[in-house]
C-alpha atoms as a PDB file:
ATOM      1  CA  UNK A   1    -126.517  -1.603  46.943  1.00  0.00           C
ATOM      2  CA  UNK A   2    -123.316  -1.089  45.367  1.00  0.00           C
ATOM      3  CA  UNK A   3    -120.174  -2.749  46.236  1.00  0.00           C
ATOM      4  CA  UNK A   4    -116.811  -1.034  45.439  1.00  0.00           C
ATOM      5  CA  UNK A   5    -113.385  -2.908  46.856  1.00  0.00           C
ATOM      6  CA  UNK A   6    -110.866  -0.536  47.154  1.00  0.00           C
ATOM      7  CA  UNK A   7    -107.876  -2.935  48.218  1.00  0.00           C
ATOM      8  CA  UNK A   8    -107.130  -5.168  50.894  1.00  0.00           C
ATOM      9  CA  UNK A   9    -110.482  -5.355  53.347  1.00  0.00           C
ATOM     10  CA  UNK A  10    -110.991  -1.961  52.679  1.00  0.00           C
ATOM     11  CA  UNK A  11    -114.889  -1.566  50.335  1.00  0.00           C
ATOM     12  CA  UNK A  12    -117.044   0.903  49.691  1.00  0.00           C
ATOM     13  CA  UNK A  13    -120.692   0.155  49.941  1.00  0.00           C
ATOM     14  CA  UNK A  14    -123.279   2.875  48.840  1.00  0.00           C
ATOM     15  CA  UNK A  15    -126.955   2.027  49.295  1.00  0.00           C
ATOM     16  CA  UNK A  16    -129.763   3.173  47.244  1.00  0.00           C
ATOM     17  CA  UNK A  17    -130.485   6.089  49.254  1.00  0.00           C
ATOM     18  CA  UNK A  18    -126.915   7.567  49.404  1.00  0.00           C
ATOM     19  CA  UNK A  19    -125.220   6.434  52.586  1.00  0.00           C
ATOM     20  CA  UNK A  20    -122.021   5.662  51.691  1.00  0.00           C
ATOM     21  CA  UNK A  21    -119.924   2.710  54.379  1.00  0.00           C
ATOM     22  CA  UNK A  22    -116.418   2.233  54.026  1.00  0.00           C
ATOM     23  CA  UNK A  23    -115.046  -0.797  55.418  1.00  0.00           C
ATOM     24  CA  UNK A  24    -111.612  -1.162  56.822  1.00  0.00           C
ATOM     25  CA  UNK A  25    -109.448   1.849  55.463  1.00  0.00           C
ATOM     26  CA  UNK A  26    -105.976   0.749  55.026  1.00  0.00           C
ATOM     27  CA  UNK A  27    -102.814   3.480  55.505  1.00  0.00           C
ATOM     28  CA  UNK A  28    -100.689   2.406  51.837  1.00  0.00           C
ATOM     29  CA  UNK A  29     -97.070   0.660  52.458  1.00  0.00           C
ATOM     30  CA  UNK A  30     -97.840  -1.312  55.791  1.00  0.00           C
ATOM     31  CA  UNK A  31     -96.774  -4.882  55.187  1.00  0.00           C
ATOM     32  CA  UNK A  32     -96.198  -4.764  51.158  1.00  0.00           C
ATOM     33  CA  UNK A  33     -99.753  -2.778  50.651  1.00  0.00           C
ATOM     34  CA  UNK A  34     -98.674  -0.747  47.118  1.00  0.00           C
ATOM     35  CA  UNK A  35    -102.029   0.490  46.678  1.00  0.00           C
ATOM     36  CA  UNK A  36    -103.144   3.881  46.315  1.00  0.00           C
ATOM     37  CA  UNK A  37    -104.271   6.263  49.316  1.00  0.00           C
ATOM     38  CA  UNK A  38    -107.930   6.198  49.933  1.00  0.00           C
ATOM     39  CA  UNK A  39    -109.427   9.636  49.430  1.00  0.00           C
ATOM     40  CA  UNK A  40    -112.761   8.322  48.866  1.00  0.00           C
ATOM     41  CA  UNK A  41    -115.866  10.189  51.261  1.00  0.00           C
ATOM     42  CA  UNK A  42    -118.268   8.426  53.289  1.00  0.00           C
ATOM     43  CA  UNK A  43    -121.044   8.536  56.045  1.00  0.00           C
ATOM     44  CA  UNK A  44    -119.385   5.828  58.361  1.00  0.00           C
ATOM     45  CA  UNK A  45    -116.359   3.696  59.007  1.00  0.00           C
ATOM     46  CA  UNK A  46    -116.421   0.624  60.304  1.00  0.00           C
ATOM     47  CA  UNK A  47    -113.018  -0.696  61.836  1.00  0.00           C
ATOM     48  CA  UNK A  48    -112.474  -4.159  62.399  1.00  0.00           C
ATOM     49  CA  UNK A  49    -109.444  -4.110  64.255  1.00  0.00           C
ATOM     50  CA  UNK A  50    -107.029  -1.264  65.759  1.00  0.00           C
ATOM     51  CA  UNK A  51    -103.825  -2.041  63.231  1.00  0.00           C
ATOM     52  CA  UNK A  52    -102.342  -0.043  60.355  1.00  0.00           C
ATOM     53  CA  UNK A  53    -103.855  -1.473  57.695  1.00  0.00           C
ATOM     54  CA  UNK A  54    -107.492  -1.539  58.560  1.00  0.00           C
ATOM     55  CA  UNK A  55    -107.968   1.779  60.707  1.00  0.00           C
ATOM     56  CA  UNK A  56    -107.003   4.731  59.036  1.00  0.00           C
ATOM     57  CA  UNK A  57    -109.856   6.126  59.361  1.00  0.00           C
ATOM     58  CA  UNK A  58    -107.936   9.859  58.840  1.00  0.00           C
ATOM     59  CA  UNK A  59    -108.370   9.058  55.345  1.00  0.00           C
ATOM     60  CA  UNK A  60    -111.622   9.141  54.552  1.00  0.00           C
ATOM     61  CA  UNK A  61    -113.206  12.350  53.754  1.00  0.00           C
ATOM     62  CA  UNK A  62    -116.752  13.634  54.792  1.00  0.00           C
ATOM     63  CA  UNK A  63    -116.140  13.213  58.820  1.00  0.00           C
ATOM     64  CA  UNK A  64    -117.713  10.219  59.012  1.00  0.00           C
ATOM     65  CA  UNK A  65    -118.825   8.353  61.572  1.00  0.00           C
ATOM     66  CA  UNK A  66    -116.995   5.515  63.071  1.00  0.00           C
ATOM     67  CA  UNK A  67    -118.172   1.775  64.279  1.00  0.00           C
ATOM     68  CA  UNK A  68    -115.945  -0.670  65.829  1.00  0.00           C
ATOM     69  CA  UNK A  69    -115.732  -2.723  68.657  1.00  0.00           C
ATOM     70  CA  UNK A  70    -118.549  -5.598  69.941  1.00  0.00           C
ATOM     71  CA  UNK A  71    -122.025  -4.755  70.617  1.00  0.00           C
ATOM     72  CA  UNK A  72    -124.480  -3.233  68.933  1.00  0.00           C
ATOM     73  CA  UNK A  73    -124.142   0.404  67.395  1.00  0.00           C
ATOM     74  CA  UNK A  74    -125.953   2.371  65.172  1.00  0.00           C
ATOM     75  CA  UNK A  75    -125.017   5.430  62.544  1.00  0.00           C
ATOM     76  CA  UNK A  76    -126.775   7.128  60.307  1.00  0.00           C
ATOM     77  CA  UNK A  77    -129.798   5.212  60.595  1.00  0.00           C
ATOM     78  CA  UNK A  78    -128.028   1.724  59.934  1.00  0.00           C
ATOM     79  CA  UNK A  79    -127.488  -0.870  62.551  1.00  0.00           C
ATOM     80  CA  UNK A  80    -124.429  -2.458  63.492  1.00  0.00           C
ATOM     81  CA  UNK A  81    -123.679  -6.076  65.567  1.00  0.00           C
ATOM     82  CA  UNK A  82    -120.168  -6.111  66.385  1.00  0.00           C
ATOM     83  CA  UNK A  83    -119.125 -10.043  66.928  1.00  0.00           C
ATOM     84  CA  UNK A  84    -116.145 -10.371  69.018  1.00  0.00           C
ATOM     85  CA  UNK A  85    -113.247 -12.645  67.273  1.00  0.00           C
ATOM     86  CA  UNK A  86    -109.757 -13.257  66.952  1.00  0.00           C
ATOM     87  CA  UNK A  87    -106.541 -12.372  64.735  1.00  0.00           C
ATOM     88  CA  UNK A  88    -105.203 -15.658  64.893  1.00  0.00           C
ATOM     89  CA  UNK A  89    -105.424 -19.355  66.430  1.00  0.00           C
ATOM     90  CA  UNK A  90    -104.239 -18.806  69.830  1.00  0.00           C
ATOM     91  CA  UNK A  91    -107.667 -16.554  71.017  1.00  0.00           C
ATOM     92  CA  UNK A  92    -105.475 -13.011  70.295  1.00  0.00           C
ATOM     93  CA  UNK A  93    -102.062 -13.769  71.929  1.00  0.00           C
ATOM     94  CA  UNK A  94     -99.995 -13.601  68.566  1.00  0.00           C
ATOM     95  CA  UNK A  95    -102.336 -10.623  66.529  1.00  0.00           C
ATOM     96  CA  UNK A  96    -104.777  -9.438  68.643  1.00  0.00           C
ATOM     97  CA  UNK A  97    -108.358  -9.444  69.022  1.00  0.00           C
ATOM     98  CA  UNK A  98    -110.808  -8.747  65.540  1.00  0.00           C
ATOM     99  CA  UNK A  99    -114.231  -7.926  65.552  1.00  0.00           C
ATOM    100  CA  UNK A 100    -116.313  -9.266  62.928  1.00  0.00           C
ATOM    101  CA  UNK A 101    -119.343  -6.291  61.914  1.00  0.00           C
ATOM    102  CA  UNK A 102    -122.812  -7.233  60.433  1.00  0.00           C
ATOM    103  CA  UNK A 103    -125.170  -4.785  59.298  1.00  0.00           C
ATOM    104  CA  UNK A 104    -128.133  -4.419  56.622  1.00  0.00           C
ATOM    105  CA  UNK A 105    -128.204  -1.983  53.568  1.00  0.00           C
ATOM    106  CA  UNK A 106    -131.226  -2.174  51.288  1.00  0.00           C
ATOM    107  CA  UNK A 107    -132.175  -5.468  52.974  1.00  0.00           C
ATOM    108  CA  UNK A 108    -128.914  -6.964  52.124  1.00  0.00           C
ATOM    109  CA  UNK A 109    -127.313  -9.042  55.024  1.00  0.00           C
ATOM    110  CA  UNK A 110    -123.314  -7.914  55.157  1.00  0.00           C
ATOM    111  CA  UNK A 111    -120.924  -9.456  57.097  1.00  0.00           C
ATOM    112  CA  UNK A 112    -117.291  -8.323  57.146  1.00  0.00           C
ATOM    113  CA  UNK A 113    -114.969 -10.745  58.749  1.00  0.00           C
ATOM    114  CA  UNK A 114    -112.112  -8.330  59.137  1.00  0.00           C
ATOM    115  CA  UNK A 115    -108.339 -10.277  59.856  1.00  0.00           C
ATOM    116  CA  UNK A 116    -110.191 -13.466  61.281  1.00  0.00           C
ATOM    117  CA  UNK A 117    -107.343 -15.782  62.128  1.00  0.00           C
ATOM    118  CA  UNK A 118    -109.470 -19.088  63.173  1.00  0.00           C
ATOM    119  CA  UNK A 119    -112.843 -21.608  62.412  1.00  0.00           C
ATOM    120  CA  UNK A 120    -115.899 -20.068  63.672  1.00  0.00           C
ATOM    121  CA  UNK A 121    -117.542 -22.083  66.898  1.00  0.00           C
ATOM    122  CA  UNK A 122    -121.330 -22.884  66.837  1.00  0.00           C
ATOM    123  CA  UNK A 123    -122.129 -19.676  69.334  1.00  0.00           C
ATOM    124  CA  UNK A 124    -120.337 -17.182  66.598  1.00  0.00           C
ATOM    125  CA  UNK A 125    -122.063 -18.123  63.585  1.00  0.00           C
ATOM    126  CA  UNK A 126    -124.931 -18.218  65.218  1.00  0.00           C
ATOM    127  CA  UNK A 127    -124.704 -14.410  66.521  1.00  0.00           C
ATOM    128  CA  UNK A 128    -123.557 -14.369  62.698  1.00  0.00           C
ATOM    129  CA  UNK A 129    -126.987 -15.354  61.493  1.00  0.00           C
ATOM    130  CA  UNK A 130    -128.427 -14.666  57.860  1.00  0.00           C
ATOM    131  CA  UNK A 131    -125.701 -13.643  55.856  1.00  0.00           C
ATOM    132  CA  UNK A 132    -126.544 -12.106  52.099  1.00  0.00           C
ATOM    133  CA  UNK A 133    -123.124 -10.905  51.563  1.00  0.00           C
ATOM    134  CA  UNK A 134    -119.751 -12.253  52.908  1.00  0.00           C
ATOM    135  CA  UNK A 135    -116.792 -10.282  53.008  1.00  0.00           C
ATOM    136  CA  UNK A 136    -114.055 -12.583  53.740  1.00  0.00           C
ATOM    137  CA  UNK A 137    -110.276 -12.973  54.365  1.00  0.00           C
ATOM    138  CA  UNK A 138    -109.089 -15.822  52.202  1.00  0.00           C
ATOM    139  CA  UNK A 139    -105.317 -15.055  51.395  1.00  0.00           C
ATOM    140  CA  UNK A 140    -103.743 -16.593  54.962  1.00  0.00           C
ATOM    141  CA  UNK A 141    -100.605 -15.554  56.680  1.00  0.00           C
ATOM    142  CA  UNK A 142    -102.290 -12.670  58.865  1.00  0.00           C
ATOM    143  CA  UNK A 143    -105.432 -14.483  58.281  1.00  0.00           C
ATOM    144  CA  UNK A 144    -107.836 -17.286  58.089  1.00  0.00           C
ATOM    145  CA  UNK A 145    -106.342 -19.265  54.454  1.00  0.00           C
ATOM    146  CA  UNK A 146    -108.187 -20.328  51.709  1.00  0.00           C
ATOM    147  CA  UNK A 147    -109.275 -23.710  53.508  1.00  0.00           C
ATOM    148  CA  UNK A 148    -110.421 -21.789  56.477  1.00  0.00           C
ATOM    149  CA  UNK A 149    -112.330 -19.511  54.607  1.00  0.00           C
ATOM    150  CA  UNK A 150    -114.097 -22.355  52.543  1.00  0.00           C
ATOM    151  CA  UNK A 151    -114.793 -24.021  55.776  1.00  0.00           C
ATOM    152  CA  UNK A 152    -116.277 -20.410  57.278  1.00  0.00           C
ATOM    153  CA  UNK A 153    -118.399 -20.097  53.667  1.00  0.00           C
ATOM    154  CA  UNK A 154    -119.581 -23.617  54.073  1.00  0.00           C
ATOM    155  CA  UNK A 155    -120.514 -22.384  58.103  1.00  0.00           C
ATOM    156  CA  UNK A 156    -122.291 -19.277  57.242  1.00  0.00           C
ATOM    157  CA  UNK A 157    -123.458 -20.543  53.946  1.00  0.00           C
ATOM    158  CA  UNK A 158    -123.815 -17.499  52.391  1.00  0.00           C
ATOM    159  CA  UNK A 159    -125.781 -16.342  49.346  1.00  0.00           C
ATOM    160  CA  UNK A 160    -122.780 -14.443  47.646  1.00  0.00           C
ATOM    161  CA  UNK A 161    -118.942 -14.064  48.846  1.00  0.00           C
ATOM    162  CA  UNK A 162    -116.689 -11.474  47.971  1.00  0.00           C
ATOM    163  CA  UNK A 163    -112.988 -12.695  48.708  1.00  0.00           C
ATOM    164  CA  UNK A 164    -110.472  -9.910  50.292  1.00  0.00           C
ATOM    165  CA  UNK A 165    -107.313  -9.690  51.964  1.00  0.00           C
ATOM    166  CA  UNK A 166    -105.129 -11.378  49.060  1.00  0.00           C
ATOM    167  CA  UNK A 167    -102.051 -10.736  46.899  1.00  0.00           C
ATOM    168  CA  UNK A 168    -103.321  -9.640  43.501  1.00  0.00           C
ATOM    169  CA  UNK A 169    -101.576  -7.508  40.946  1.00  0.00           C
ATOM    170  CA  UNK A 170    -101.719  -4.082  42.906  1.00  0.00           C
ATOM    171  CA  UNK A 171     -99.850  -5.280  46.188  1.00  0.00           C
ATOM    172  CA  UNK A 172     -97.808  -8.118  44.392  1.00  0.00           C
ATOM    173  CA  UNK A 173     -95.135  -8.105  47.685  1.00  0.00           C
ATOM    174  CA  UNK A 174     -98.086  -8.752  50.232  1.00  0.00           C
ATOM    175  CA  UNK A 175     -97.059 -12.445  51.852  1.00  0.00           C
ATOM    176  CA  UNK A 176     -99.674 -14.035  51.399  1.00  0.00           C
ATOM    177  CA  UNK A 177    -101.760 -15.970  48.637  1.00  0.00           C
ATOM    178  CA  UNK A 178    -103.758 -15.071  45.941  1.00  0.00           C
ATOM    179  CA  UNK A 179    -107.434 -15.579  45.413  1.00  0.00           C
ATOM    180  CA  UNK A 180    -106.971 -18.476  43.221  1.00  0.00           C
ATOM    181  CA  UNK A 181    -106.623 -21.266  45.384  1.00  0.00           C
ATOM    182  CA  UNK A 182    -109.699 -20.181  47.235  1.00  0.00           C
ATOM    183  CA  UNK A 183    -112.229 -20.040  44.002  1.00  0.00           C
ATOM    184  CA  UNK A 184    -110.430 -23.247  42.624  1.00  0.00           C
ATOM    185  CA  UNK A 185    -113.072 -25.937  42.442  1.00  0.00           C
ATOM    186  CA  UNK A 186    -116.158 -23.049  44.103  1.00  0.00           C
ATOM    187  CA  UNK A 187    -119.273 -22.468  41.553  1.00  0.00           C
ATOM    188  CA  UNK A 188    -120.042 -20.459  40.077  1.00  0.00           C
ATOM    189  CA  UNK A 189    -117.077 -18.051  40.058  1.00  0.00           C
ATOM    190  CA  UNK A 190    -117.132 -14.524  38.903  1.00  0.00           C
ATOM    191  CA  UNK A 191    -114.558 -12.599  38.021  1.00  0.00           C
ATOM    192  CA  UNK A 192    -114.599  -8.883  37.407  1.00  0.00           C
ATOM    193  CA  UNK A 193    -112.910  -7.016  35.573  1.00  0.00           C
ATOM    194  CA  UNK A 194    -114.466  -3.641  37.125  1.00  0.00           C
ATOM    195  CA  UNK A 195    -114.270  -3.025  40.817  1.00  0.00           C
ATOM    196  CA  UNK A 196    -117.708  -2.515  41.708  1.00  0.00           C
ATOM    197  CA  UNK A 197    -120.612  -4.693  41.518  1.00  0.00           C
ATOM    198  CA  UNK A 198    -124.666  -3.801  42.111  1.00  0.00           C
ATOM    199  CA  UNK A 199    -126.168  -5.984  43.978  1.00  0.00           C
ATOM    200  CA  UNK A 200    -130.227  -6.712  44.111  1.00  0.00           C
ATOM    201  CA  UNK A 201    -131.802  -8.704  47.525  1.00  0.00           C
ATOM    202  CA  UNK A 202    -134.097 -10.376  44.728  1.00  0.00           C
ATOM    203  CA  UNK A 203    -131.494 -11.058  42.668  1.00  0.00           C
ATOM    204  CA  UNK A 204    -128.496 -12.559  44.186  1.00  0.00           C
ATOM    205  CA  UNK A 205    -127.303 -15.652  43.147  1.00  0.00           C
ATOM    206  CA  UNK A 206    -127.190 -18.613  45.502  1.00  0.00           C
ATOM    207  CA  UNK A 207    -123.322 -19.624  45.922  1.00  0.00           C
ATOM    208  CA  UNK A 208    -122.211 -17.307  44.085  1.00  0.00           C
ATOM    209  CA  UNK A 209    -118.294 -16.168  44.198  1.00  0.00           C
ATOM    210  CA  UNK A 210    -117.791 -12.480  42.884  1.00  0.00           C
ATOM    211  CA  UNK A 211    -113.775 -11.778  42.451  1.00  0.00           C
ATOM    212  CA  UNK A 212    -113.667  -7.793  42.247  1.00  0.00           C
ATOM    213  CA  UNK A 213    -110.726  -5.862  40.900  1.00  0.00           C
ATOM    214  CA  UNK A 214    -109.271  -3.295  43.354  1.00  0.00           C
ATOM    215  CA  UNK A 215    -109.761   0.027  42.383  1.00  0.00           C
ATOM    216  CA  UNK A 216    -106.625   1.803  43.956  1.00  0.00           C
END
């Protein structure tokens, strides 16, 4: 399976077989976002949450299909558990709701956590469950911070994490933090110079932090 972040909580994962999932499609400018439009084509779009910066799902070429909302849903032969969460503290008054999406591709466990805003209870992680591969929030403001999203890691205890959602040098207006103060002290760290990464069910490694460069 290979992992491309495109910016913000927006990746592109492409299995070995060709089906080609595209998280979270941002629409450029909203909020400080100075990355590039996504013109990238895939067979389905997941969409976490119903704002401007995770559903522009117009911009994805190949008339995909789209997943969102809780439940259970399936596209193009992959399965989807939709896990329903919150934008922020106060159970969606402030942001909204969020809907955190699980699926497998070439046995690998993902779990997107969209714009969580809050801790995970005991009844979420465990609808949760395995988790190869977490795609997480860390950068705070409109989501969960960097001590929230170690907490959620240390929940979910994931075999790799892939931060998102955090100022870095393509969106350097976006209010909120950058990765570093959620990989300061985590092991091992890896840092990419390359926005994609391959990734192997046999050979992932345990705790492992992979810091991807946006590719638009």
């Amino acid at each position: 399976m290979k992992v491309k972040w495109l910016g913000h909580a927006s990746f592109l994962l492409t299995s070995e077989g060709g089906v080609r999932i595209l998280t979270d499609p941002y629409t450029p400018g909203m909020y400080g976002l100075d990355y590039s439009p996504i013109s990238e084509t895939a067979d389905i779009v997941t969409v976490s949450h119903d704002h401007a910066d995770h559903n522009n799902v117009a911009a994805v070429q190949g008339n995909p299909q789209v997943v969102q909302g809780t439940g259970s849903h399936e596209a193009r032969g992959v399965r989807f558990k939709g896990i329903a969460t919150s934008h922020d503290q106060a159970s969606g008054k402030e942001r909204g709701s969020n809907t955190i999406l699980c699926f497998t591709l070439d046995d690998i466990n993902v779990c997107h956590l969209g714009d969580l805003g809050h801790d995970l209870d005991d009844s979420t992680v465990a609808d949760i469950g395995q988790v190869d591969v977490l795609l997480i929030p860390v950068g705070g403001n409109f989501t969960i911070d960097a001590a929230a999203a170690d907490r959620v890691c240390k929940r979910l205890n994931p075999t790799v994490v892939i931060p998102m959602h955090f100022k870095n040098d393509r969106c350097p207006n976006f209010p909120v933090a950058g990765v570093e103060d959620f990989t300061r002290g985590r092991q091992p760290v890896r840092t990419l110079s390359e926005s994609e990464v391959e990734l192997n069910k046999g050979q992932l490694q345990a705790g492992e932090t992979i810091v991807l460069k946006p590719a638009l």
